[in-house]
PDB file of N, CA and C in Angstrom:
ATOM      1  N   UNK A   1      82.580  96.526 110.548  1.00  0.00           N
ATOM      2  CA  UNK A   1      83.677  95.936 109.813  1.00  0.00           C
ATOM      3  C   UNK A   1      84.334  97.023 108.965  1.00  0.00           C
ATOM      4  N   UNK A   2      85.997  96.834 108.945  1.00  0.00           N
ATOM      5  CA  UNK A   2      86.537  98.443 108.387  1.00  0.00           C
ATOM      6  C   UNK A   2      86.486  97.873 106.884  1.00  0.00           C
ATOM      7  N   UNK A   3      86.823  98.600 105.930  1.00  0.00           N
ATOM      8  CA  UNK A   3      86.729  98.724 104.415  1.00  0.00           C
ATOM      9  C   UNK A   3      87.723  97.303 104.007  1.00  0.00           C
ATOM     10  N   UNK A   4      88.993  97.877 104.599  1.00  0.00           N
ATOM     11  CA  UNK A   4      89.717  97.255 104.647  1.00  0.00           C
ATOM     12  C   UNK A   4      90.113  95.304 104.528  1.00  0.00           C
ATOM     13  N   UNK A   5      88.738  95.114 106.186  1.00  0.00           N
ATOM     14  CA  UNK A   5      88.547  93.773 106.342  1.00  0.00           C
ATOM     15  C   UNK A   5      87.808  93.162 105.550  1.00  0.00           C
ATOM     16  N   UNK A   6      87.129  93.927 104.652  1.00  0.00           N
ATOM     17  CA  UNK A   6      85.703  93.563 103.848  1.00  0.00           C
ATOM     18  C   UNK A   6      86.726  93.122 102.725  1.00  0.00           C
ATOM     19  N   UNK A   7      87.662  93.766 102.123  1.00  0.00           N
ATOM     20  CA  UNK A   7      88.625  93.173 101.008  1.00  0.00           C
ATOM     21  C   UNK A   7      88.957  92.028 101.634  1.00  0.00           C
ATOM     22  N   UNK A   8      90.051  91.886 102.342  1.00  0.00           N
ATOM     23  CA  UNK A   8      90.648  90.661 102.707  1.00  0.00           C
ATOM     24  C   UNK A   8      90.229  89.517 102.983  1.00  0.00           C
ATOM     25  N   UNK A   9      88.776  89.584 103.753  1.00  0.00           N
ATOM     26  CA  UNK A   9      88.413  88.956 104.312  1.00  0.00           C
ATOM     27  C   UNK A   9      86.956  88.101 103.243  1.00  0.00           C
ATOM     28  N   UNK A  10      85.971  89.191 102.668  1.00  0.00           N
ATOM     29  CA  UNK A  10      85.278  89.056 101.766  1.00  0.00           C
ATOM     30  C   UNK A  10      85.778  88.869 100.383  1.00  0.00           C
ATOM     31  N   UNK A  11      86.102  89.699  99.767  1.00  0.00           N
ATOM     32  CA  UNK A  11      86.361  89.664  98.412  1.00  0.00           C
ATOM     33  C   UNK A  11      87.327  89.108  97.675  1.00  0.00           C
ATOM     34  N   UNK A  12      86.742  87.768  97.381  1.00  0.00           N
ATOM     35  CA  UNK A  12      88.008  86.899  96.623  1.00  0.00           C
ATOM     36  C   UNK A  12      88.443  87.208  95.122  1.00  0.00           C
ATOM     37  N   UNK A  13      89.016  88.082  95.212  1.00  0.00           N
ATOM     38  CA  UNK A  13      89.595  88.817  93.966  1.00  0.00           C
ATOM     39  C   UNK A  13      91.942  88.973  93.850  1.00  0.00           C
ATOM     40  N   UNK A  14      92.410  88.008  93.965  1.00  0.00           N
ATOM     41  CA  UNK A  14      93.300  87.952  93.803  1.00  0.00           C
ATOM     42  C   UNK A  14      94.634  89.440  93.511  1.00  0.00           C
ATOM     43  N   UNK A  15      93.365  90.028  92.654  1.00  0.00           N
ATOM     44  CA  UNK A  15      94.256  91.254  92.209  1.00  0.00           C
ATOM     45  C   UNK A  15      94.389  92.687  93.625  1.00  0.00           C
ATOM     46  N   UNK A  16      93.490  92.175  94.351  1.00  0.00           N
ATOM     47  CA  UNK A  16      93.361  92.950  95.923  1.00  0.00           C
ATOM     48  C   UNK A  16      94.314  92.574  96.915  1.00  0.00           C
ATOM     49  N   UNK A  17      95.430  91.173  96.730  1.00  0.00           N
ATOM     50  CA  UNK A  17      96.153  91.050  98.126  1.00  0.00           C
ATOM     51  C   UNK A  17      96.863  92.140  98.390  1.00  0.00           C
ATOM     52  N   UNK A  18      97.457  92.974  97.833  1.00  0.00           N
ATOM     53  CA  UNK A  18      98.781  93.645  97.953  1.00  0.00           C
ATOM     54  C   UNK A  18      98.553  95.243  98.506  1.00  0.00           C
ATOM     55  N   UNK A  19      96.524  95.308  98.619  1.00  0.00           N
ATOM     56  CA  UNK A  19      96.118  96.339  98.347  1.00  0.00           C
ATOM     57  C   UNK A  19      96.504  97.272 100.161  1.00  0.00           C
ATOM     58  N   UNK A  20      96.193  98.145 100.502  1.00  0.00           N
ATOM     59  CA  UNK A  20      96.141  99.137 101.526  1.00  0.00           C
ATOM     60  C   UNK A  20      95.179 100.090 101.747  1.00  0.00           C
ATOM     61  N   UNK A  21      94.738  99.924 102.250  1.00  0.00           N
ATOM     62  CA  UNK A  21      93.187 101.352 102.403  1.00  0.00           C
ATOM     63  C   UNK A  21      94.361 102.559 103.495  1.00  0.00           C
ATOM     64  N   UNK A  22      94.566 103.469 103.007  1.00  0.00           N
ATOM     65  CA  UNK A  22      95.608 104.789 103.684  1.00  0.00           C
ATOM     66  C   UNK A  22      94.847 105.788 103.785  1.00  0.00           C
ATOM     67  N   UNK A  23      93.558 105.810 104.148  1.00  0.00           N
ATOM     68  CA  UNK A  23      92.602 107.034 104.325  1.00  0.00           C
ATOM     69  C   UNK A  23      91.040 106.628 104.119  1.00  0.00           C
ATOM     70  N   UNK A  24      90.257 107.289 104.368  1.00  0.00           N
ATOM     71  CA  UNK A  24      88.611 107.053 104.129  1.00  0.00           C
ATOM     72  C   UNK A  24      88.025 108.618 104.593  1.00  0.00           C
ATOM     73  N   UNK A  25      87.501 109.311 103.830  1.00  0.00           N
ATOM     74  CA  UNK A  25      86.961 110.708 103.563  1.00  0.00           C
ATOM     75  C   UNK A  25      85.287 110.155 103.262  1.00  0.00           C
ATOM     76  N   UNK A  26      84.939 110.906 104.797  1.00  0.00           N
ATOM     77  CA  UNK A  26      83.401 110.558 104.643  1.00  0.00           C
ATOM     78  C   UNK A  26      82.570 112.059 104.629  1.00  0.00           C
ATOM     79  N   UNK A  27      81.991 112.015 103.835  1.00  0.00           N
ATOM     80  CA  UNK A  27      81.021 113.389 103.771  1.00  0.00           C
ATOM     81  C   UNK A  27      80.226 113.171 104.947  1.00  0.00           C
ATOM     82  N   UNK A  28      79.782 114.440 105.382  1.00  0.00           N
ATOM     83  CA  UNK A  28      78.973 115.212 106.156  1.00  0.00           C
ATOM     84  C   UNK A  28      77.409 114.134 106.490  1.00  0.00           C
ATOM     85  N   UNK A  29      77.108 114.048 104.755  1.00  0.00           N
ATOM     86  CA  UNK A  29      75.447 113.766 104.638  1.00  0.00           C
ATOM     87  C   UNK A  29      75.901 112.083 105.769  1.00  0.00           C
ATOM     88  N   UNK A  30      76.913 111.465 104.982  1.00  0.00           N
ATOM     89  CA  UNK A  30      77.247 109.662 105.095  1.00  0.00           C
ATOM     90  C   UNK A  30      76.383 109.427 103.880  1.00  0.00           C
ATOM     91  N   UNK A  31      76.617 110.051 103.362  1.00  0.00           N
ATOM     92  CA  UNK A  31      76.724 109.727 101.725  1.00  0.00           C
ATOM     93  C   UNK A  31      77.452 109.479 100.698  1.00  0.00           C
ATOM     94  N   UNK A  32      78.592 110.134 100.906  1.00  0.00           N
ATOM     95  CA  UNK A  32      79.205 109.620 100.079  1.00  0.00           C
ATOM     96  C   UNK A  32      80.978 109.130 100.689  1.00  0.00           C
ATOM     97  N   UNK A  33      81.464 108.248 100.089  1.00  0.00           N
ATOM     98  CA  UNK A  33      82.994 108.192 100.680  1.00  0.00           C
ATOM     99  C   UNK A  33      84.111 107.648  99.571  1.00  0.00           C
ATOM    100  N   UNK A  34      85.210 108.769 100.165  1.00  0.00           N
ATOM    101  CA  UNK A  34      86.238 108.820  99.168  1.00  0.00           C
ATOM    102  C   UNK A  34      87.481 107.677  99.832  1.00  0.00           C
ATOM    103  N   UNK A  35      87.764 106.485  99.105  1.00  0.00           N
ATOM    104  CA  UNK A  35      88.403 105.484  99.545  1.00  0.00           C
ATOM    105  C   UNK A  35      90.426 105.896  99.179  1.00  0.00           C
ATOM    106  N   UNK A  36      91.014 106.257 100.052  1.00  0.00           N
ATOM    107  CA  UNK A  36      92.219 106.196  99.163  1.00  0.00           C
ATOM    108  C   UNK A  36      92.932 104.793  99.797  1.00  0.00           C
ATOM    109  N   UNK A  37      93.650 104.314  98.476  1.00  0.00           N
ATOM    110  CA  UNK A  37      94.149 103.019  98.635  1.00  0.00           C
ATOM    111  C   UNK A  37      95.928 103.220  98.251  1.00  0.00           C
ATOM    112  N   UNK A  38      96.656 102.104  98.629  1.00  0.00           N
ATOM    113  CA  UNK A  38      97.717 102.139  97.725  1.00  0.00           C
ATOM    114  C   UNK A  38      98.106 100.758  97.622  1.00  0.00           C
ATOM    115  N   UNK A  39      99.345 100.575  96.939  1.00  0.00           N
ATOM    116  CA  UNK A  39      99.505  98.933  96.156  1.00  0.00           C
ATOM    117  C   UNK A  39     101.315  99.449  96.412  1.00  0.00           C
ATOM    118  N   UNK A  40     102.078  98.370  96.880  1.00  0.00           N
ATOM    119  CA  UNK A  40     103.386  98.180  96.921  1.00  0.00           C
ATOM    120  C   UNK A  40     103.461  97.285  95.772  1.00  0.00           C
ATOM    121  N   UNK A  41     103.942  97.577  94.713  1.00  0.00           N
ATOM    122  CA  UNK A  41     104.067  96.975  93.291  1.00  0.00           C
ATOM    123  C   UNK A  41     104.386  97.689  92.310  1.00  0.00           C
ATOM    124  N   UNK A  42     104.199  96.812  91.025  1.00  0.00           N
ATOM    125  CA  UNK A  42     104.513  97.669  90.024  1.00  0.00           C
ATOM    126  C   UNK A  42     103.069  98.307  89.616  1.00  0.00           C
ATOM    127  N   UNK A  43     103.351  99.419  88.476  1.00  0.00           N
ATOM    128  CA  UNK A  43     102.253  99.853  87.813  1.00  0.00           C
ATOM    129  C   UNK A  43     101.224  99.234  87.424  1.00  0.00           C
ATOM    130  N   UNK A  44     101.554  97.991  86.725  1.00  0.00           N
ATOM    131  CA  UNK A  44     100.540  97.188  86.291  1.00  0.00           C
ATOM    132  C   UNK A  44     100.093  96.196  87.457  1.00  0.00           C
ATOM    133  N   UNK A  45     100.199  96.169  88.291  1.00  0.00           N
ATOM    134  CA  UNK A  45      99.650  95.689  89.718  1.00  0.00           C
ATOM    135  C   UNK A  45      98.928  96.779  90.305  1.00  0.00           C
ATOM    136  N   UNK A  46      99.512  98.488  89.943  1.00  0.00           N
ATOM    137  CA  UNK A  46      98.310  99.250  90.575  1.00  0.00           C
ATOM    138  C   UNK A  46      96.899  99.031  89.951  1.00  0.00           C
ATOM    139  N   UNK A  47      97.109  99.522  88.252  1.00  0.00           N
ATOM    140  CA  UNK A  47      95.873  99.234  87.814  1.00  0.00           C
ATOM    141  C   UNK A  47      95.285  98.000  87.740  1.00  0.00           C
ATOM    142  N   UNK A  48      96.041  96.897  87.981  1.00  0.00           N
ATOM    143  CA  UNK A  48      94.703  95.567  88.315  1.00  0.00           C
ATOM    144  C   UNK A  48      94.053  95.755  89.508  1.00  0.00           C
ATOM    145  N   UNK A  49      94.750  96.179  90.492  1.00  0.00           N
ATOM    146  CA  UNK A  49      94.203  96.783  91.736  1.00  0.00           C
ATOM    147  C   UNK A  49      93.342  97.491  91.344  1.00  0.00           C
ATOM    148  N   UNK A  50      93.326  99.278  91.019  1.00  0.00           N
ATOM    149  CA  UNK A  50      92.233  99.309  90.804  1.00  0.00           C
ATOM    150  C   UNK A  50      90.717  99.193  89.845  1.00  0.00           C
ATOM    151  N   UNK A  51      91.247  98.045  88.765  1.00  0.00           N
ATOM    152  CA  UNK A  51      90.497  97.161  88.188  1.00  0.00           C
ATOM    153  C   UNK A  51      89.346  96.457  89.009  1.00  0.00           C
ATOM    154  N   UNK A  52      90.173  95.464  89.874  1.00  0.00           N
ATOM    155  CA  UNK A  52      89.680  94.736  90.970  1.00  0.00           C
ATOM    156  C   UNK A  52      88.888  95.868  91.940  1.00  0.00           C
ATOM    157  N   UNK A  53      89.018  97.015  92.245  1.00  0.00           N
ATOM    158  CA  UNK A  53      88.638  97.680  92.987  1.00  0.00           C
ATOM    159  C   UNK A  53      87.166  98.174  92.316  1.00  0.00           C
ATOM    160  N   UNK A  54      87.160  98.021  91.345  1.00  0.00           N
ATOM    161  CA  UNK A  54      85.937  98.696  90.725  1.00  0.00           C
ATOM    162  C   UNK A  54      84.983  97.332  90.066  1.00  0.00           C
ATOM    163  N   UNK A  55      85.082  96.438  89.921  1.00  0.00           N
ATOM    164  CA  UNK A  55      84.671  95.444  90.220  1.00  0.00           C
ATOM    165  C   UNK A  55      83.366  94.901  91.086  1.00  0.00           C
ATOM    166  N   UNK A  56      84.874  95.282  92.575  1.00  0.00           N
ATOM    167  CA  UNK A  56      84.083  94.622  94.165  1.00  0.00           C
ATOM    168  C   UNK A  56      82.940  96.386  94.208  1.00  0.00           C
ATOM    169  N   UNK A  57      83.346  96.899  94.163  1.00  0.00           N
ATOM    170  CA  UNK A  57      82.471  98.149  94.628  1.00  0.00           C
ATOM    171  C   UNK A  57      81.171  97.861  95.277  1.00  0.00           C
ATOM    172  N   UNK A  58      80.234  97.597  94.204  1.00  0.00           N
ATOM    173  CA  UNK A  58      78.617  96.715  94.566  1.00  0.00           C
ATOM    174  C   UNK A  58      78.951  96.250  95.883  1.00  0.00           C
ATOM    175  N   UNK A  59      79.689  95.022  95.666  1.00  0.00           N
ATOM    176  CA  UNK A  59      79.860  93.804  96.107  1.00  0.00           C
ATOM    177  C   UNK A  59      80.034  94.400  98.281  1.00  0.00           C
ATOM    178  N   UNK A  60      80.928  95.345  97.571  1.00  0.00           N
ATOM    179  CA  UNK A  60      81.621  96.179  99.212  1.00  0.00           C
ATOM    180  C   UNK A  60      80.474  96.903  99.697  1.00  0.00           C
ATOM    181  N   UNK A  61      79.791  97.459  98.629  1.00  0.00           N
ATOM    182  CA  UNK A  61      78.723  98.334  99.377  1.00  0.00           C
ATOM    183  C   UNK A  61      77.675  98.108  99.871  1.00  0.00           C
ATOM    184  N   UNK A  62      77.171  96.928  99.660  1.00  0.00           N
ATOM    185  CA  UNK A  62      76.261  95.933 100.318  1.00  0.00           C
ATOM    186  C   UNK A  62      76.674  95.031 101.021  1.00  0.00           C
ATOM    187  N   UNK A  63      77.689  94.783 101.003  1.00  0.00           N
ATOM    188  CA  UNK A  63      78.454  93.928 102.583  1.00  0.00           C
ATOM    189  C   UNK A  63      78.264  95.548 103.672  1.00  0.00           C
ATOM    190  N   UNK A  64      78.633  96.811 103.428  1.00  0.00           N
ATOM    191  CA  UNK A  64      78.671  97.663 104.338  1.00  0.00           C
ATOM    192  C   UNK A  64      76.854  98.052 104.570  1.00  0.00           C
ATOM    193  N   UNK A  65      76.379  98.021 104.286  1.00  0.00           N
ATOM    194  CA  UNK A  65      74.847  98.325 104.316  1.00  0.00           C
ATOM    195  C   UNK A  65      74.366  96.779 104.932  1.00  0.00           C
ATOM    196  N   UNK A  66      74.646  95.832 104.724  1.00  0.00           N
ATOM    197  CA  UNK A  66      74.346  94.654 105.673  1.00  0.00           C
ATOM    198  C   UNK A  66      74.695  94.683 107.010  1.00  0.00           C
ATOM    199  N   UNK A  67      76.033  95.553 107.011  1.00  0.00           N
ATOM    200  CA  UNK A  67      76.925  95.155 108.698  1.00  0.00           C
ATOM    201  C   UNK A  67      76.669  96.402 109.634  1.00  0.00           C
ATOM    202  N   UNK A  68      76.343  97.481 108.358  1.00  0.00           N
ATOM    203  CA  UNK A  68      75.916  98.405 109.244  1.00  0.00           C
ATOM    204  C   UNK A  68      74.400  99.383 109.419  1.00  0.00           C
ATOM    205  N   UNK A  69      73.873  99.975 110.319  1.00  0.00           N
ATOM    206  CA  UNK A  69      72.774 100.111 110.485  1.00  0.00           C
ATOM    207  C   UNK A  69      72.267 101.441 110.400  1.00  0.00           C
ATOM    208  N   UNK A  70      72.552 102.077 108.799  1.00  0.00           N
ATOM    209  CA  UNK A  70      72.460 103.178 108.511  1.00  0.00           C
ATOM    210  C   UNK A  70      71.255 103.444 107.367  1.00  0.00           C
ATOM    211  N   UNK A  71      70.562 105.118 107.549  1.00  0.00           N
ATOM    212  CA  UNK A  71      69.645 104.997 106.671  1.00  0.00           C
ATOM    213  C   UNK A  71      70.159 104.691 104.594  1.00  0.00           C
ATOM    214  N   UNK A  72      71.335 105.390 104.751  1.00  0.00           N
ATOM    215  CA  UNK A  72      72.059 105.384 103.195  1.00  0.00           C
ATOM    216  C   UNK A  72      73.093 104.572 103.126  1.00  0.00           C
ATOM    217  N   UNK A  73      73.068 104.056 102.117  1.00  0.00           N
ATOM    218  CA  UNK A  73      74.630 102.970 102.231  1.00  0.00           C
ATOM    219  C   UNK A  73      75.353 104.599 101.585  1.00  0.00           C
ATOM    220  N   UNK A  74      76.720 104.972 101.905  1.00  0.00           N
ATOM    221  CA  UNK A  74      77.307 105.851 101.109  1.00  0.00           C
ATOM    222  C   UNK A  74      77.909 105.381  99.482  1.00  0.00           C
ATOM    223  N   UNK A  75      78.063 105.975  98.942  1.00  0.00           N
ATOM    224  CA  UNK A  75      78.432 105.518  97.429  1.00  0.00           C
ATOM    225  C   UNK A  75      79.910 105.492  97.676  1.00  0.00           C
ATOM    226  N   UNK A  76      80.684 104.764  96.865  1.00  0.00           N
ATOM    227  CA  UNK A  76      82.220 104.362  97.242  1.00  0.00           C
ATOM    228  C   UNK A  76      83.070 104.847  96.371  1.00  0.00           C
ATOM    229  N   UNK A  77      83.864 105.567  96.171  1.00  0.00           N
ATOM    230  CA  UNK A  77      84.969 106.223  95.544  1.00  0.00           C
ATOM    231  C   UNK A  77      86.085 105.946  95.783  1.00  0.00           C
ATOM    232  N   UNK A  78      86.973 104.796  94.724  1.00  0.00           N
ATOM    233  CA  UNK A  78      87.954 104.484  95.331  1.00  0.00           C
ATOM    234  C   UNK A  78      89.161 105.652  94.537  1.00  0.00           C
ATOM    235  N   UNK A  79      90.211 106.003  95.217  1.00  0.00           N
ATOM    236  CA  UNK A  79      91.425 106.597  94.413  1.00  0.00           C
ATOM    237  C   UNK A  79      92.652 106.336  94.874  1.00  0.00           C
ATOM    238  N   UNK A  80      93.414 106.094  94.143  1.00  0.00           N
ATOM    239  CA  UNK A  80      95.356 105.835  94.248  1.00  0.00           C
ATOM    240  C   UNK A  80      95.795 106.835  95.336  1.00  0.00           C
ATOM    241  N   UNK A  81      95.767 106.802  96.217  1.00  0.00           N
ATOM    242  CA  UNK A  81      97.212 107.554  97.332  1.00  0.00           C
ATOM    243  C   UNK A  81      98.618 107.484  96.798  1.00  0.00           C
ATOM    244  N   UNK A  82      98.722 108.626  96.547  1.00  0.00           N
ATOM    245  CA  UNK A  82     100.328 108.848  95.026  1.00  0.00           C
ATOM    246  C   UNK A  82     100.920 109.259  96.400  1.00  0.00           C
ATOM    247  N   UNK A  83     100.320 109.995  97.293  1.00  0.00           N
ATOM    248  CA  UNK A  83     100.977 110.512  98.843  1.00  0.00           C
ATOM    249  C   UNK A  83     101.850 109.403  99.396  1.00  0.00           C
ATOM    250  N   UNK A  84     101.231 108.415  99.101  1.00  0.00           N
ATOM    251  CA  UNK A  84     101.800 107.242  99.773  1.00  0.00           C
ATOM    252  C   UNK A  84     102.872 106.235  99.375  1.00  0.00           C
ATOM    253  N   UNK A  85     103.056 106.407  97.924  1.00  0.00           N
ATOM    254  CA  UNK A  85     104.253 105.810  97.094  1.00  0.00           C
ATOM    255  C   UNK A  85     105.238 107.389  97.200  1.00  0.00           C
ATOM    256  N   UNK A  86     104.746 108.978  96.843  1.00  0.00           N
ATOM    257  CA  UNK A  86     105.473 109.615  97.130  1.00  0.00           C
ATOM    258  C   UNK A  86     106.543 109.705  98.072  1.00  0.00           C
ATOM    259  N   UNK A  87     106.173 109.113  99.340  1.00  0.00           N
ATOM    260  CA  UNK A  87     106.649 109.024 100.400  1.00  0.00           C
ATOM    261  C   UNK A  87     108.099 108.140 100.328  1.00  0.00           C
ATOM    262  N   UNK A  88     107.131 106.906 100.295  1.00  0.00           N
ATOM    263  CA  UNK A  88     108.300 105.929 100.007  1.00  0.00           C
ATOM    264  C   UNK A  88     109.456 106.173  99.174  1.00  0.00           C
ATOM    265  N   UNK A  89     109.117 106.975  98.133  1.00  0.00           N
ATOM    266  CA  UNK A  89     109.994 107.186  97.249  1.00  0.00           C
ATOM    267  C   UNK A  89     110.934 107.722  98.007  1.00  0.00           C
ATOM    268  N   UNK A  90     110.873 109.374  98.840  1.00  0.00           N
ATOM    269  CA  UNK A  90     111.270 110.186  99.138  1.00  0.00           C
ATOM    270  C   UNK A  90     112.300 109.670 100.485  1.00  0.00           C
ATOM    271  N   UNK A  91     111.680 108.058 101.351  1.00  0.00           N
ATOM    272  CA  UNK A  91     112.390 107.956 102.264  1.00  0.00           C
ATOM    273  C   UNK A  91     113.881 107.031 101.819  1.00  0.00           C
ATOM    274  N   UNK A  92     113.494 106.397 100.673  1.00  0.00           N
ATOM    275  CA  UNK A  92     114.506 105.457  99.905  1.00  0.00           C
ATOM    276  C   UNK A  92     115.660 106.497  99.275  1.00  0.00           C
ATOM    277  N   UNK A  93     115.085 107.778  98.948  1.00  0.00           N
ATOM    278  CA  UNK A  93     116.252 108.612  98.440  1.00  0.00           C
ATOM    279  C   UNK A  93     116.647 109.030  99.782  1.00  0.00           C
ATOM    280  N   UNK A  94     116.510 109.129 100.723  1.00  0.00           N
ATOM    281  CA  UNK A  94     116.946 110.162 102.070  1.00  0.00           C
ATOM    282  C   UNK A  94     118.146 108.759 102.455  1.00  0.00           C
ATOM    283  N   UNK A  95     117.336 107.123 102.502  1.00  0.00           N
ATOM    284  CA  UNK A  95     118.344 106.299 102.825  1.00  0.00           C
ATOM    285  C   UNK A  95     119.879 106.151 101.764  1.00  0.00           C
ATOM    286  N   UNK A  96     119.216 106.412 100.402  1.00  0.00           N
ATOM    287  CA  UNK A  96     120.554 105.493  99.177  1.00  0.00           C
ATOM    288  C   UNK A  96     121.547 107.087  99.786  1.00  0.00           C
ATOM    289  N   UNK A  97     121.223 108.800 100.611  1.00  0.00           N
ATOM    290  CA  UNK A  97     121.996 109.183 100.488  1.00  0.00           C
ATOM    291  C   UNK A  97     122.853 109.278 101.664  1.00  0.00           C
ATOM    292  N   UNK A  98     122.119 108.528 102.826  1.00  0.00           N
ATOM    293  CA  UNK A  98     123.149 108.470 103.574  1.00  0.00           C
ATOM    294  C   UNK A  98     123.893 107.663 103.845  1.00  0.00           C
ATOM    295  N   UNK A  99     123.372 106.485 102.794  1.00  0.00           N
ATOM    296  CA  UNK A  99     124.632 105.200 102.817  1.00  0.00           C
ATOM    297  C   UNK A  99     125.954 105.250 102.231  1.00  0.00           C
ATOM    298  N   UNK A 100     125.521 106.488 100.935  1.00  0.00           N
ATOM    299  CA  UNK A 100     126.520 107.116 100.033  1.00  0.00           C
ATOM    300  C   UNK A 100     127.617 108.265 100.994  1.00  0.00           C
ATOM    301  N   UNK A 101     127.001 108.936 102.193  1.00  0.00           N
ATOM    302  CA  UNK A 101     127.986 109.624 102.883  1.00  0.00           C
ATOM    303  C   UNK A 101     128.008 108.340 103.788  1.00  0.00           C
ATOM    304  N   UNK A 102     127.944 107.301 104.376  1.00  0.00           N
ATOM    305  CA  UNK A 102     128.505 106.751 104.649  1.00  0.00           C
ATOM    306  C   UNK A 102     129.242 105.534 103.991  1.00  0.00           C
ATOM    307  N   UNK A 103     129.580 105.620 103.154  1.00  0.00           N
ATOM    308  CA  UNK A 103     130.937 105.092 102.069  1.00  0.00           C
ATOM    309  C   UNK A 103     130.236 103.921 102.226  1.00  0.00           C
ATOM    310  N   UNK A 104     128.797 103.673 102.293  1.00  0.00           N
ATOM    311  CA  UNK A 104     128.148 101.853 101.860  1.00  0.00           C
ATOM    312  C   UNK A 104     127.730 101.960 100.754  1.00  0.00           C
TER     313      UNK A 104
END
């Protein structure tokens, strides 16, 4: 089960609908893993997000050690993907400027 489905599907935490898993960085050992997430919202919807994210943690890491059949559950590190609102940002300015050379 991906990280992902374990939110949506498991974790009834309200402040998680809006959430996105945009990467998963797994060490070498499968010990440890770096979660990057992002949130289409405002600021204060990121940090309830990752409020809510730190929360479920436990909760995620023993749903993943139940489903899967490994000697270590890895420890969970969640962090903001700024890459990923960067983006957006960057494609919304590329659109407002070609609507502007095109006189919309």
């Amino acid at each position: 089960m991906k990280i992902s489905e374990i939110i949506i599907t498991k974790v009834n935490d309200p402040r998680l609908s809006s959430i996105t898993i945009t990467k998963v960085d797994l060490s070498e050992d499968l010990r440890h893993a770096k979660i990057y997430y992002s949130v289409l919202g405002t600021e204060k919807e990121e940090r309830d997000s990752m409020a809510g994210l730190q929360k479920a943690t436990k909760y995620i890491k023993s749903i993943i050690g139940h489903e899967m059949d490994l000697r270590y559950v890895p420890e969970l590190r969640f962090e903001y993907d700024k890459f990923f609102k960067q983006s957006m940002n960057v494609l919304n300015l590329l659109s407002k400027i070609e609507n502007e050379e095109a006189g919309i």
